[in-house]
N, C-alpha and C. Protein backbone atom coordinates (compact mmCIF):
# COMPACT_ATOMS: atom_id res chain seq x y z
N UNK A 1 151.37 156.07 97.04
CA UNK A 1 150.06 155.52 96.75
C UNK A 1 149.40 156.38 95.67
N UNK A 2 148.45 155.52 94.61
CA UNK A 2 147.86 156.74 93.61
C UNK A 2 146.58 156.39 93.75
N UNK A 3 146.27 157.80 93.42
CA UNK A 3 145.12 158.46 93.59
C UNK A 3 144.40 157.53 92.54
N UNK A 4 143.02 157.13 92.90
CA UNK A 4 142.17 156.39 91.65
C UNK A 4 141.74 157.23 91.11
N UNK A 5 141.40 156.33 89.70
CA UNK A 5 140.81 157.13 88.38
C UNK A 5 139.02 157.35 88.11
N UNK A 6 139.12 158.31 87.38
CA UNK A 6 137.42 157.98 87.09
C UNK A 6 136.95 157.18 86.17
N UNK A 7 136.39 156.23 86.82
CA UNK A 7 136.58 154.69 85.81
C UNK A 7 135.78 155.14 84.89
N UNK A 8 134.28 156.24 84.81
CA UNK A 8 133.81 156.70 83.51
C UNK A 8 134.64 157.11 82.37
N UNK A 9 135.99 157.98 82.97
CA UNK A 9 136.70 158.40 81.84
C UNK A 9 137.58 157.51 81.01
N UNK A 10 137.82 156.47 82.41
CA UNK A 10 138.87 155.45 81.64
C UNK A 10 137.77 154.79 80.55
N UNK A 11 136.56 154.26 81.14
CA UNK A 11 135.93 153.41 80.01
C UNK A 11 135.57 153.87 78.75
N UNK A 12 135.28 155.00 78.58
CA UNK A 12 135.01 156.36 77.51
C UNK A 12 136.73 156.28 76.55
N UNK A 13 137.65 156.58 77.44
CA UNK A 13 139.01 156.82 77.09
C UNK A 13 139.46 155.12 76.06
N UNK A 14 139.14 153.71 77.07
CA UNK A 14 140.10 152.27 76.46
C UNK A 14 138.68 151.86 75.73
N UNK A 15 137.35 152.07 76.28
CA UNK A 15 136.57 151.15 75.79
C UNK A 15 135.51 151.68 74.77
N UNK A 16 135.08 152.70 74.78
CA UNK A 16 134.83 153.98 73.48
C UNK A 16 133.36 153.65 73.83
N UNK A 17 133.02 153.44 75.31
CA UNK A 17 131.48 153.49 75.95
C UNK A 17 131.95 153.74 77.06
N UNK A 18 130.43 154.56 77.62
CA UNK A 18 130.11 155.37 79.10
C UNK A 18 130.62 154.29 80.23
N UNK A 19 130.60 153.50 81.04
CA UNK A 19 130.66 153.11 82.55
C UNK A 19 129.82 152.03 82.25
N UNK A 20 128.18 152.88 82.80
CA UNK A 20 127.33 152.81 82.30
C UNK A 20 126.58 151.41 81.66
N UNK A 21 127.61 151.71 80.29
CA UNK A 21 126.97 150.98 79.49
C UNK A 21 127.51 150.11 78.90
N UNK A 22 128.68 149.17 80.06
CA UNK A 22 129.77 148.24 79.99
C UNK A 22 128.82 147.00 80.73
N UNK A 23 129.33 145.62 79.97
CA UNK A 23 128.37 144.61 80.84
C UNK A 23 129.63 144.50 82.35
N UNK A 24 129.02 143.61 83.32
CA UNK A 24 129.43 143.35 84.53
C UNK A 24 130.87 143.25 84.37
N UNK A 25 131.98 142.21 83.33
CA UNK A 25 132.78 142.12 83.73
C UNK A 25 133.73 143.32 82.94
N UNK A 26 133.42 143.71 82.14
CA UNK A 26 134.06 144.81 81.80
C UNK A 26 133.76 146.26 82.79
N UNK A 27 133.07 146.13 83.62
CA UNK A 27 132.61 147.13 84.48
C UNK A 27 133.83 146.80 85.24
N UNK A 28 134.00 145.45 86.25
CA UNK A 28 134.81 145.23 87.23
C UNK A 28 136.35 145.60 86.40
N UNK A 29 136.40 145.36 85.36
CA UNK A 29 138.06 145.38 84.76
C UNK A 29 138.23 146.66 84.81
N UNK A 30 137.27 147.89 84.51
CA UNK A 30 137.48 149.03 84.30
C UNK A 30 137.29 149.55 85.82
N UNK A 31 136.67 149.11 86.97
CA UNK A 31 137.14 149.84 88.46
C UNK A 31 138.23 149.48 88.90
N UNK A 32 138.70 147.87 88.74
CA UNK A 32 139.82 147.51 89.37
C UNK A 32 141.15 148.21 88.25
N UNK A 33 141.14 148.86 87.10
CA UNK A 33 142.04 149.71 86.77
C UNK A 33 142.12 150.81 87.39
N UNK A 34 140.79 151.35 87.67
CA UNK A 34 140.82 152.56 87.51
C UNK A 34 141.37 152.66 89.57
N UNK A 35 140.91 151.52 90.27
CA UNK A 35 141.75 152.02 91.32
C UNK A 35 142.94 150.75 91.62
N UNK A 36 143.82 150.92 90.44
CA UNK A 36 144.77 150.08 89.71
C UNK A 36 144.70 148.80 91.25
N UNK A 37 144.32 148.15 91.33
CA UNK A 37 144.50 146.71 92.09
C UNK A 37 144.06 145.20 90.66
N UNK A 38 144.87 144.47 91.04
CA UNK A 38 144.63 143.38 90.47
C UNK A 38 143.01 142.72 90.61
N UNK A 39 143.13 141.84 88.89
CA UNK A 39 141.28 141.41 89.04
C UNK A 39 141.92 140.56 88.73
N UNK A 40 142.35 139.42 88.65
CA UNK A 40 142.48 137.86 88.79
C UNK A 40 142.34 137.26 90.59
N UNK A 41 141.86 135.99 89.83
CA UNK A 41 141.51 135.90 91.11
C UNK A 41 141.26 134.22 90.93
N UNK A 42 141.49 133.08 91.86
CA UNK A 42 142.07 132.21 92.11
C UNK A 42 140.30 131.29 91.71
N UNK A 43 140.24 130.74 91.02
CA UNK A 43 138.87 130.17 90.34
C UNK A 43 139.00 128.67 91.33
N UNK A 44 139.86 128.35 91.54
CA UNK A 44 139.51 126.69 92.09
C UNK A 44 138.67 127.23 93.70
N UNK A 45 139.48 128.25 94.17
CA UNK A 45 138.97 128.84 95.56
C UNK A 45 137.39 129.06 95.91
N UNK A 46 137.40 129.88 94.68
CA UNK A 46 135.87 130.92 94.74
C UNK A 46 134.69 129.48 94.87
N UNK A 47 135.31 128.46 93.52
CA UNK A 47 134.39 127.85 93.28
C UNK A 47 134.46 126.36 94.22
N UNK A 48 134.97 125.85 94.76
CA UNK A 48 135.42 125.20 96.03
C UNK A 48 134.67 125.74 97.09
N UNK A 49 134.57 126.48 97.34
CA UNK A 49 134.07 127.09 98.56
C UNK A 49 132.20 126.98 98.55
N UNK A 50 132.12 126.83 97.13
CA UNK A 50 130.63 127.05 96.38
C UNK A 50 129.31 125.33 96.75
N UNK A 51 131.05 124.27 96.99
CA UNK A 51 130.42 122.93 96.76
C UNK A 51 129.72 122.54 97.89
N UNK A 52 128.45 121.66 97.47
CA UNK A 52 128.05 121.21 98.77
C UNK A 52 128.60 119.38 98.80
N UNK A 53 128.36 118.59 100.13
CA UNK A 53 128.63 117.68 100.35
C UNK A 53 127.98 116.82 99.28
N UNK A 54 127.09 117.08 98.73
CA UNK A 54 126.96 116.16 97.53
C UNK A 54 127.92 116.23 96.56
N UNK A 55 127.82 117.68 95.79
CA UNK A 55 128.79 117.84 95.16
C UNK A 55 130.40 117.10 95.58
N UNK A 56 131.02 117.26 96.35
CA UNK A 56 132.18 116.74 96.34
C UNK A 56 132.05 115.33 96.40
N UNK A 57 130.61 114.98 97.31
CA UNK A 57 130.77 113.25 96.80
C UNK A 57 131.09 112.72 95.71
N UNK A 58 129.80 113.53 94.87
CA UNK A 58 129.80 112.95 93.30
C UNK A 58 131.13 113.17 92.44
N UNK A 59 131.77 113.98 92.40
CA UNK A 59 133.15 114.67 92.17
C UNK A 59 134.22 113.15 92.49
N UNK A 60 134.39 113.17 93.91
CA UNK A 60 134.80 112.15 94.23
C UNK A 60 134.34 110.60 93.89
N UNK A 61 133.21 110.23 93.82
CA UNK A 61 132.79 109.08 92.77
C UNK A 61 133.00 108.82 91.41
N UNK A 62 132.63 110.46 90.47
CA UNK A 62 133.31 109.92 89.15
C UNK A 62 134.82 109.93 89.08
N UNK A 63 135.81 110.38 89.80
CA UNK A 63 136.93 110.25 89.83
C UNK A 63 137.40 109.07 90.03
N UNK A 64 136.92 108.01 91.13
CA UNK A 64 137.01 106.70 91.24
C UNK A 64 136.47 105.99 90.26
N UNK A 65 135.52 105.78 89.46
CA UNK A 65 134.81 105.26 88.57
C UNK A 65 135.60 105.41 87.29
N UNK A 66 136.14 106.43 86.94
CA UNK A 66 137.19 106.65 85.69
C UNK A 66 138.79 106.39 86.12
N UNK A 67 138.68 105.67 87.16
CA UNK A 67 139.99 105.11 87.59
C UNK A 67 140.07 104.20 86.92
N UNK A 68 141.87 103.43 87.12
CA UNK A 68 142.75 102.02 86.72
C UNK A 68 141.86 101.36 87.84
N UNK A 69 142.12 101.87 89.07
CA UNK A 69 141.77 100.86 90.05
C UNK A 69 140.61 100.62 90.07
N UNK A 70 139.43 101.20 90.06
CA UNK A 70 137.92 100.66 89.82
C UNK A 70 137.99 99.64 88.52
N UNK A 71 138.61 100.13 87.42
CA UNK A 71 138.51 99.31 86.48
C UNK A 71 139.56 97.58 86.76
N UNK A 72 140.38 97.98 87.23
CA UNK A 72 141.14 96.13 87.99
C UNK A 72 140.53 96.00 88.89
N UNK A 73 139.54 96.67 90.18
CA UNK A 73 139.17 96.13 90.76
C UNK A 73 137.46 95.59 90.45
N UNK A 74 137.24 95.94 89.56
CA UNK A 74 136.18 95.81 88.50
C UNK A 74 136.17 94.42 88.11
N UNK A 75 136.99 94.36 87.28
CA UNK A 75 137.26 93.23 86.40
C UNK A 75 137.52 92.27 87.22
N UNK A 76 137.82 92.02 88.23
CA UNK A 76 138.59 91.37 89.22
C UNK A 76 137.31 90.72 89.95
N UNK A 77 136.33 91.97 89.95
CA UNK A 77 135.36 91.33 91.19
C UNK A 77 134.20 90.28 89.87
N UNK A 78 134.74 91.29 88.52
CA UNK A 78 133.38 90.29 87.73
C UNK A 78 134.26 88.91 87.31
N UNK A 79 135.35 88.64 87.06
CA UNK A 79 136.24 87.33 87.06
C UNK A 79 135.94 86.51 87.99
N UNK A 80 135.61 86.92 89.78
CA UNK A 80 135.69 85.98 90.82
C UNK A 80 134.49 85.74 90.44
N UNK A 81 133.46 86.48 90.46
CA UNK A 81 131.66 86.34 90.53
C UNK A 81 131.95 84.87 89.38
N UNK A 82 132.08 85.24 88.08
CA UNK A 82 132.20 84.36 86.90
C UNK A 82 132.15 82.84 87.37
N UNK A 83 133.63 83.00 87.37
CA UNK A 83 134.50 81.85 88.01
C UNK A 83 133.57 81.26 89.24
N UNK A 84 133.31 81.48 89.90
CA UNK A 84 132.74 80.79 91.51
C UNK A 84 131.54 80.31 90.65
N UNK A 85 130.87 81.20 90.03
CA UNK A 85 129.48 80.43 89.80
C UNK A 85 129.79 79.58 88.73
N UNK A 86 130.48 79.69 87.92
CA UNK A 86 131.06 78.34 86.82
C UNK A 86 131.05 77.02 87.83
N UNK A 87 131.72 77.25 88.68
CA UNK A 87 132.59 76.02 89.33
C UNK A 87 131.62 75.25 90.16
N UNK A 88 130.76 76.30 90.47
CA UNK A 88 129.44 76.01 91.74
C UNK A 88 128.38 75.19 91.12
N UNK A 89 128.64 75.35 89.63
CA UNK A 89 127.59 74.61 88.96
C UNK A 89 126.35 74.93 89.18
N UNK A 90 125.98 73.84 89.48
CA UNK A 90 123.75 74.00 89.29
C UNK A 90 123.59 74.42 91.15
N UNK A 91 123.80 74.62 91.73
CA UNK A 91 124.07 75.10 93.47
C UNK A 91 124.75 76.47 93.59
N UNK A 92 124.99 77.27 91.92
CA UNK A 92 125.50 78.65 91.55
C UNK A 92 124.47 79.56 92.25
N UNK A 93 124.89 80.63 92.87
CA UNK A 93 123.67 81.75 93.31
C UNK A 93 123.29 82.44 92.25
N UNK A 94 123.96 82.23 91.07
CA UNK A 94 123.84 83.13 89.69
C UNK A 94 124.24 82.34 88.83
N UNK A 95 123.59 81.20 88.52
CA UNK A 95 123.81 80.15 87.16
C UNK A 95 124.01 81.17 85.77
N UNK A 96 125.00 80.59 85.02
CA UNK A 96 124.81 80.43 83.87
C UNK A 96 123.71 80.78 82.93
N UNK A 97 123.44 81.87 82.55
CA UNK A 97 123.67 82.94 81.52
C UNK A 97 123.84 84.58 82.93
N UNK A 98 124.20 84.26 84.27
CA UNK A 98 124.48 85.46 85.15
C UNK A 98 123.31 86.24 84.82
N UNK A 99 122.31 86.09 85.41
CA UNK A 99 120.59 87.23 85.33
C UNK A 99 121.05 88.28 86.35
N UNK A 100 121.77 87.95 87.35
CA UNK A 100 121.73 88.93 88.45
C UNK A 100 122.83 89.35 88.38
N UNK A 101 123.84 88.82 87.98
CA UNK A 101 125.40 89.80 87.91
C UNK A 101 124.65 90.92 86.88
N UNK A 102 124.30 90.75 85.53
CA UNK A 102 123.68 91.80 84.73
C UNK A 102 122.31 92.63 85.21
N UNK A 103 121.80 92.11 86.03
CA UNK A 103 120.89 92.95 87.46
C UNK A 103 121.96 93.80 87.57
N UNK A 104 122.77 93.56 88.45
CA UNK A 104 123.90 94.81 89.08
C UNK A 104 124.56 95.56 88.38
N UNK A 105 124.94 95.05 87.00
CA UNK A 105 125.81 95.79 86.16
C UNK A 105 124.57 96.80 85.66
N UNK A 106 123.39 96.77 85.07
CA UNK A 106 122.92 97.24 84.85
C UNK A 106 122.33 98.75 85.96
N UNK A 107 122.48 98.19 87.15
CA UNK A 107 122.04 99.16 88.31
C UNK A 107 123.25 100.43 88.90
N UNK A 108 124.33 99.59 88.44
CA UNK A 108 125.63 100.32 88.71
C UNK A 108 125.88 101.48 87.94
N UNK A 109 125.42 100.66 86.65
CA UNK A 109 125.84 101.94 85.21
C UNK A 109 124.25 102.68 85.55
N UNK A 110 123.10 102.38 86.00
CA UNK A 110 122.08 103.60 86.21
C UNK A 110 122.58 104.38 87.00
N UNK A 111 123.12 104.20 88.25
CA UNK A 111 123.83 105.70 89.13
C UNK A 111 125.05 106.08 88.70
N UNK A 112 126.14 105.27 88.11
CA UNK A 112 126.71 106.14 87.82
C UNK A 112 126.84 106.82 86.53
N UNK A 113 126.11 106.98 85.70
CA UNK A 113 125.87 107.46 84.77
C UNK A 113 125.32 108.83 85.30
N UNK A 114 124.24 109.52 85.95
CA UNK A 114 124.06 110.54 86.45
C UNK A 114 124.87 111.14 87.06
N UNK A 115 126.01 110.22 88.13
CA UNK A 115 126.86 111.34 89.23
C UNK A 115 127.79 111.90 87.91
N UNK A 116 128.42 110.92 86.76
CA UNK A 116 129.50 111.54 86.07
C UNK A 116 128.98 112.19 85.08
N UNK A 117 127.35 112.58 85.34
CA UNK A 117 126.99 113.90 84.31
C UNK A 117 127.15 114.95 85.42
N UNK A 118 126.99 114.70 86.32
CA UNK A 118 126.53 115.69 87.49
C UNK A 118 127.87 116.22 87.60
N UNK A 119 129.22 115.69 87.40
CA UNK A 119 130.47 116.19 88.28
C UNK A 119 130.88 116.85 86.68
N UNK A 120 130.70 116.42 85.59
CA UNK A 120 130.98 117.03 84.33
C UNK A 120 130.16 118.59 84.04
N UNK A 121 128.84 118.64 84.88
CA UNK A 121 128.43 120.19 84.57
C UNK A 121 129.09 120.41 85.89
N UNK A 122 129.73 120.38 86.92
CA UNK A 122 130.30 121.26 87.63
C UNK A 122 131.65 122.07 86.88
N UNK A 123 132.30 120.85 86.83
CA UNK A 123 133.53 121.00 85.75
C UNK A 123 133.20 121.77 84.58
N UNK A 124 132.12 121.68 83.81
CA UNK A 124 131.96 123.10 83.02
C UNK A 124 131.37 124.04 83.07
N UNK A 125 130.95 124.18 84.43
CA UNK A 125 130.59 125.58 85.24
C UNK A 125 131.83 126.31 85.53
N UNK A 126 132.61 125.38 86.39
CA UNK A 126 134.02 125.91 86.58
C UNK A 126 134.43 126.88 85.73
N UNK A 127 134.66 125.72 84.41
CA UNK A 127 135.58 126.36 83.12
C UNK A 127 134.87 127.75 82.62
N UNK A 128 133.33 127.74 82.58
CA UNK A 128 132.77 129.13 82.26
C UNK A 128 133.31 130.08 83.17
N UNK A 129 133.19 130.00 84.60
CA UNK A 129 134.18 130.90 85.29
C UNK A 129 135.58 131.47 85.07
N UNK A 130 136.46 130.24 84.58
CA UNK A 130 137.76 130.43 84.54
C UNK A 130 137.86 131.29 83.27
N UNK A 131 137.17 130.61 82.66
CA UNK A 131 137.26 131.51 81.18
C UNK A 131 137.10 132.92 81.20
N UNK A 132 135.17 133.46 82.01
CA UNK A 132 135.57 134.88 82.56
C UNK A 132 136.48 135.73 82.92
N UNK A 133 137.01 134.62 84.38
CA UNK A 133 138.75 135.07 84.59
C UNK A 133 139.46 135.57 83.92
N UNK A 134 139.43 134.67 82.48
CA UNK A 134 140.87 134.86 81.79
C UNK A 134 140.72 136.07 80.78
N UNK A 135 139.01 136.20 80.59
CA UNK A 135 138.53 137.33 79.47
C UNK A 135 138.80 138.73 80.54
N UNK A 136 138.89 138.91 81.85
CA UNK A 136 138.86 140.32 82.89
C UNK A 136 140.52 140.16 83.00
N UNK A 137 141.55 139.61 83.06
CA UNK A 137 142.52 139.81 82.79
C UNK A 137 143.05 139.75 81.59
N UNK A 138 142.54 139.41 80.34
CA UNK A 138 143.09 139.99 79.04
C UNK A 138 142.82 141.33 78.82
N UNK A 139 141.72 141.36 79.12
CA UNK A 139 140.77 142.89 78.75
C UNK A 139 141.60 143.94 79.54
N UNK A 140 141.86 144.25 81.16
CA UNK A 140 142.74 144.31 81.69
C UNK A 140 144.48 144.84 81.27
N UNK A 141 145.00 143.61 80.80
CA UNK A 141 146.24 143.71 80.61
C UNK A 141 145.80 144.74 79.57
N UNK A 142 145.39 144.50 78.30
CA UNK A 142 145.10 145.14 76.79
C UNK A 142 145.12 147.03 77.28
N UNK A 143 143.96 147.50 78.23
CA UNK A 143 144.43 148.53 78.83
C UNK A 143 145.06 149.08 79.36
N UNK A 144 145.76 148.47 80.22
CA UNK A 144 147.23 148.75 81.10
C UNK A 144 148.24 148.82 79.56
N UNK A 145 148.05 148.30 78.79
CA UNK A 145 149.33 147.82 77.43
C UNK A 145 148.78 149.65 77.15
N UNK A 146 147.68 150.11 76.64
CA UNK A 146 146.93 150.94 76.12
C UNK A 146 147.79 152.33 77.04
N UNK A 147 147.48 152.37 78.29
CA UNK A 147 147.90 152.99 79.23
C UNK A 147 149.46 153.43 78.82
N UNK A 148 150.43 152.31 78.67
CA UNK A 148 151.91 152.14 78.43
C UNK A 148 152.19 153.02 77.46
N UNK A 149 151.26 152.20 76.53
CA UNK A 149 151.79 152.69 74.94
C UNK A 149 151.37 155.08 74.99
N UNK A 150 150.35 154.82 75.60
CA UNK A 150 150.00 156.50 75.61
C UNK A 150 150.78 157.35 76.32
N UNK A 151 151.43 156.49 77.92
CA UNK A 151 152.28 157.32 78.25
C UNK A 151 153.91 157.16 77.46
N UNK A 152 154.14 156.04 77.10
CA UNK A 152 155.65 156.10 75.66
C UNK A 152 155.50 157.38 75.07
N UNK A 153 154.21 157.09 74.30
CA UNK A 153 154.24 158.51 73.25
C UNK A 153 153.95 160.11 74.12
N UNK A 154 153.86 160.21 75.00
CA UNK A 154 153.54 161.18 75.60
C UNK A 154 154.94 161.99 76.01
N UNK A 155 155.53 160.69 76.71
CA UNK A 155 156.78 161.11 77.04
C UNK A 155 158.45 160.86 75.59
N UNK A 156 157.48 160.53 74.53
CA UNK A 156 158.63 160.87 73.61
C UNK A 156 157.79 161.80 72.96
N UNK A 157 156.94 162.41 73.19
CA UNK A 157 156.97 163.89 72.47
C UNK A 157 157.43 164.78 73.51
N UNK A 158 157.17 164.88 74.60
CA UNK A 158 158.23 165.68 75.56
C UNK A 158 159.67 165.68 75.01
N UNK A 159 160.01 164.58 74.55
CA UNK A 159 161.50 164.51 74.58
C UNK A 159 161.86 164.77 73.36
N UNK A 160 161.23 164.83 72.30
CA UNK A 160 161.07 165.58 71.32
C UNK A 160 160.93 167.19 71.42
N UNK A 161 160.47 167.79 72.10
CA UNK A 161 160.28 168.93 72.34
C UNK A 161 161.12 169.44 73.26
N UNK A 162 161.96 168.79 74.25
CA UNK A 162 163.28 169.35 74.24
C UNK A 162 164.18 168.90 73.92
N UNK A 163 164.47 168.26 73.05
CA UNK A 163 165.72 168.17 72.21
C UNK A 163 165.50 169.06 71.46
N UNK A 164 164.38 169.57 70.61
CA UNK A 164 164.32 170.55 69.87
C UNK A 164 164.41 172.31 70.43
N UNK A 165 164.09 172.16 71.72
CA UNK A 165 164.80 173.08 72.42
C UNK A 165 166.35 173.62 72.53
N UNK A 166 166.62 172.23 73.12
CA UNK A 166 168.35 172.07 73.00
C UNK A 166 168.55 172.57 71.96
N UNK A 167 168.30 171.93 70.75
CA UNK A 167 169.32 172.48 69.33
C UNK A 167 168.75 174.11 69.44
N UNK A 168 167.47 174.49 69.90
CA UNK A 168 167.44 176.49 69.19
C UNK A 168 168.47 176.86 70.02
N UNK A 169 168.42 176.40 71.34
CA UNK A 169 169.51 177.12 72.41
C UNK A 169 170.96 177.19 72.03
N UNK A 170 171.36 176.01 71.32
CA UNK A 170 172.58 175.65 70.72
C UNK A 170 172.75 176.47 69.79
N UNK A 171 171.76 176.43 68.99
CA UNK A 171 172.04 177.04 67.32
C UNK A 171 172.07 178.50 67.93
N UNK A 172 171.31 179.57 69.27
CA UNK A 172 171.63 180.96 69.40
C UNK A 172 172.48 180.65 69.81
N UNK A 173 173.20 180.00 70.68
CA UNK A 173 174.43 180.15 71.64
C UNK A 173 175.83 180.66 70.21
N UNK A 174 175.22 179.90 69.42
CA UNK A 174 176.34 179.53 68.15
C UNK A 174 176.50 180.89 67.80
N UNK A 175 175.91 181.76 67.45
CA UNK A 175 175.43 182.89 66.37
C UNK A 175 176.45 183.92 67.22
């Protein structure tokens, strides 16, 4: 198990500012290095857990509404309406020019026009999250890469410095 770091030094060390004076998510990228555990973290979960029963209604309404099947069963129900009152003639519940089918169409597209704004800012609430996500694990990886690359060179100047050992030892052994 390793010992954690002092995330001041790491942030001073990858990010060339105090702790301090890192906003929130660069704060969290620089503790969860510094006591090396993973910062990704599962965005449908966090934010799922967040919804209320409206929310998933409306969610679930514009999903049906931007369906095949709302749209055939759509078309389907305004074809029968059509048709029946054509045929029904002057005894039509909705004669000819349809005042009240366009009553409903008009009342239909007033609600759902709000739920599929309503489920579209959830959906880009989400994505502002996910995106965070993806900015605390780039930022993240970029230091751990940072980390890599310092201990490479660290440990090929060691190894530089005894190979260059080796050869003086060689070259007295020689003499």
């Amino acid at each position: 198990m390793h010992t954690p770091l002092d995330p001041d030094h790491l942030s001073r060390r990858w990010l060339g500012r105090g702790h301090a004076e890192l906003d929130a998510d660069e704060r969290q990228v620089v503790d969860s290095a510094a006591a090396r555990r993973p910062v990704s973290r599962d965005i449908n979960e966090t934010f799922d857990d967040r919804q209320s029963f409206g929310d998933r209604l409306a969610d679930r309404v514009a999903s049906f509404g931007g369906s095949w099947t709302f749209l055939i069963a759509f078309a389907a129900f305004l074809g029968v309406w059509t048709v029946l009152n054509l045929i029904l003639g002057r005894q039509a519940f909705d004669p000819y020019p349809f005042i009240f089918l366009n009553l409903m169409l008009s009342m239909v597209a007033a609600a759902q026009a709000p739920i599929i704004m309503m489920s579209q800012n959830r959906q880009a609430t989400k994505d502002r999250l996910d995106a965070g996500n993806d900015y605390q694990v780039n930022l993240k990886a970029e230091i751990e890469i940072m980390a890599l690359l310092e201990k490479v060179e660290h440990l090929t100047a060691r190894q530089q410095e005894q190979t260059e050992m080796i050869e003086r030892l060689l070259a007295d052994k020689g003499r």
